[in-house]
Protein backbone atom coordinates (compact mmCIF):
# COMPACT_ATOMS: atom_id res chain seq x y z
CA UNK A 1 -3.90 -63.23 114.00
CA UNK A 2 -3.49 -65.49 110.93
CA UNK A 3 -7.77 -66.78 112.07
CA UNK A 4 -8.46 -63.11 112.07
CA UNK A 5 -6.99 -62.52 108.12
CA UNK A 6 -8.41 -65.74 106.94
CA UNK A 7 -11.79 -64.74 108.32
CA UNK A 8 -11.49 -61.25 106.96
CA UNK A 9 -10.31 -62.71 103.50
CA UNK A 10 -13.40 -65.04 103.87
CA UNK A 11 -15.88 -62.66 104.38
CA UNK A 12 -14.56 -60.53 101.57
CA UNK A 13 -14.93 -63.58 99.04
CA UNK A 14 -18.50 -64.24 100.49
CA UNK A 15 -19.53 -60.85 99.74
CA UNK A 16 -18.04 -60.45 96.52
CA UNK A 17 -20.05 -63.91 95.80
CA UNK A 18 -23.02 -62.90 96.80
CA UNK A 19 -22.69 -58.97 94.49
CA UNK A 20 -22.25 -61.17 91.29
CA UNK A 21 -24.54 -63.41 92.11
CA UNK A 22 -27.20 -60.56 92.52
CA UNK A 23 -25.75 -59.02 89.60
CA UNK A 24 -26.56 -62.24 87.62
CA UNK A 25 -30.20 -62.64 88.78
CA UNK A 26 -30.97 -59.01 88.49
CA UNK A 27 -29.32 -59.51 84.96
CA UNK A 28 -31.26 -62.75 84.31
CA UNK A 29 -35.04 -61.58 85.53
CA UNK A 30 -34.15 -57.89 83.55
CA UNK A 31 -33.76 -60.08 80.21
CA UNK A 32 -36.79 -62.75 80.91
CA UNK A 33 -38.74 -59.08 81.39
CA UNK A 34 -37.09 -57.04 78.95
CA UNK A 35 -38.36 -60.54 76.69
CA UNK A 36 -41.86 -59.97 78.12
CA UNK A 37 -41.81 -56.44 76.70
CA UNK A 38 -42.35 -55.49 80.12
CA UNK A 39 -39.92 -52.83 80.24
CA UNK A 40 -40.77 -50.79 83.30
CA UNK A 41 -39.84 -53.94 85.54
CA UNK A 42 -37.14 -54.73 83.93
CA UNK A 43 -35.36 -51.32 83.83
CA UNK A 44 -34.92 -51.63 87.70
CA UNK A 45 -33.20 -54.51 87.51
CA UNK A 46 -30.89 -53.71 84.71
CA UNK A 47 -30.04 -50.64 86.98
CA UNK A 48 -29.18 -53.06 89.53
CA UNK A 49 -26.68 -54.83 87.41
CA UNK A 50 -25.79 -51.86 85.64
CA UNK A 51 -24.99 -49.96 89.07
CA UNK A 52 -23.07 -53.88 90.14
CA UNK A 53 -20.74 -52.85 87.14
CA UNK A 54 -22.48 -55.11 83.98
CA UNK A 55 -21.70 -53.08 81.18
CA UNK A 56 -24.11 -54.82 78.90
CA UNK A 57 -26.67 -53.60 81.55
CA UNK A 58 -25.19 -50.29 81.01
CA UNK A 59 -25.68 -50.69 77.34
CA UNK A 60 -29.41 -51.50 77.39
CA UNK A 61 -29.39 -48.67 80.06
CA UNK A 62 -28.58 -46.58 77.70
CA UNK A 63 -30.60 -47.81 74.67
CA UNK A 64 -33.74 -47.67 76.97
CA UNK A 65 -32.97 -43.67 77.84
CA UNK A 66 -32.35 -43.15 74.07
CA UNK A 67 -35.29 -44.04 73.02
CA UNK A 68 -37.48 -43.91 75.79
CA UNK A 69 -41.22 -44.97 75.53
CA UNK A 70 -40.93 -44.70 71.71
CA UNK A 71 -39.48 -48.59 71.88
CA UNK A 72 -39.97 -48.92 75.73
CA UNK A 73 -43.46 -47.90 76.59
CA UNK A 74 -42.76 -47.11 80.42
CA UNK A 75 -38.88 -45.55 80.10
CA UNK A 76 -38.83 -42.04 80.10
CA UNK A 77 -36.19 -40.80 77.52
CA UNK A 78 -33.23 -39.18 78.93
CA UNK A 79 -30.67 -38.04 76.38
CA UNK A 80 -28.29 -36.87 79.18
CA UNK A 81 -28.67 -40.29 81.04
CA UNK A 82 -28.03 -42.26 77.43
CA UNK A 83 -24.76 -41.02 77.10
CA UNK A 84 -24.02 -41.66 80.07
CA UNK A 85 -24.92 -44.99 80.59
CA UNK A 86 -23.03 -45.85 77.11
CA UNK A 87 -20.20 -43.60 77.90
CA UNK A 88 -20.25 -46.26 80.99
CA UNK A 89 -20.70 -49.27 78.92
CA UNK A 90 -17.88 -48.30 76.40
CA UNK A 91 -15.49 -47.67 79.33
CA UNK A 92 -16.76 -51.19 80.32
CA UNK A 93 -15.30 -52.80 77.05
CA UNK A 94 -18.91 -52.15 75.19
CA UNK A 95 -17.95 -51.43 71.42
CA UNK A 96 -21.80 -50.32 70.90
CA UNK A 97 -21.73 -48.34 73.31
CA UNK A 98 -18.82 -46.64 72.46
CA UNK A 99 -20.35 -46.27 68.78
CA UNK A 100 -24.00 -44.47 70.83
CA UNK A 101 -21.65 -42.18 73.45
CA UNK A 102 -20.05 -40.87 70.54
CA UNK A 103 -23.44 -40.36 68.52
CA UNK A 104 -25.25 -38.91 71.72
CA UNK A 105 -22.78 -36.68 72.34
CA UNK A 106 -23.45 -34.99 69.09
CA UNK A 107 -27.10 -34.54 70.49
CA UNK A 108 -26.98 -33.91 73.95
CA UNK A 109 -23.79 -31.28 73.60
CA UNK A 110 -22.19 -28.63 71.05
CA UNK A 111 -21.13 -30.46 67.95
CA UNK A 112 -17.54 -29.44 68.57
CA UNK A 113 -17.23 -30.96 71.73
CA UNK A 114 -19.01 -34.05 70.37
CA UNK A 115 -16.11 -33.99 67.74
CA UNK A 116 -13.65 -33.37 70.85
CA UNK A 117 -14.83 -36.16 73.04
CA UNK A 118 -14.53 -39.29 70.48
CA UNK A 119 -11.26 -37.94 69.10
CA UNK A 120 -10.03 -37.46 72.62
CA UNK A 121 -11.09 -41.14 72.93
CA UNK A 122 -9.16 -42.53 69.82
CA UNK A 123 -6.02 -40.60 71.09
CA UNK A 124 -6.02 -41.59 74.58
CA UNK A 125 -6.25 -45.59 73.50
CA UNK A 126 -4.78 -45.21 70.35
CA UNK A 127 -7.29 -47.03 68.38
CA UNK A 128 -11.16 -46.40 68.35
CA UNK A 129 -11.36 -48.64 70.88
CA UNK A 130 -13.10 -48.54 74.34
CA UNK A 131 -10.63 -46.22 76.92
């Protein structure tokens, strides 16, 4: 029984090894692209390490759909998927892209529920911090 748990505890570690680890090279080749200006390739990798749980991939994520092939010949724009990559990212502990939820909000939805959605973040937190 105790074999059993240790190999079940083992295989969990393992696992959870090899997701950062594939986090962190999808992370590392996204930036060595994103350097490149090859921004097409990179975005799938960013998603990779965005969808692993990298909020700074979640950031550029966002920043990528914001502006779309304006700054990143290749990236659609996506206003809806912006905010919600940064809403994401600031959940994540992203200041930035608490800073761009809140400012895409005001684009993407009714100015009044723009308003509604950072206040409601300041009052859940109690600072304008990330919730």
């Amino acid at each position: 029984m105790l074999n059993k748990k240790i190999a079940a505890a083992s295989a969990v570690l393992f696992l959870g090894l090899q997701v950062g680890d594939v986090t962190a090279s999808d992370m590392g080749r996204a930036m060595q692209l994103y350097q490149r200006q090859q921004y097409r390739l990179a975005l799938d990798h960013f998603l990779a390490a965005a969808q692993s749980g990298n909020p700074f991939a979640q950031e550029i994520l966002g920043f990528m759909h914001a502006f779309g092939p304006a700054l990143y010949p290749g990236v659609a724009a996506d206003s809806r998927a912006a905010l919600g990559w940064f809403d994401l990212a600031a959940r994540n502990g992203r200041p930035v892209g608490r800073y761009m939820a809140c400012a895409m909000a005001r684009r993407v939805q009714h100015a009044r529920l723009a308003q509604q959605h950072c206040f409601d973040w300041v009052a859940e937190t109690g600072h304008p911090g990330p919730r």
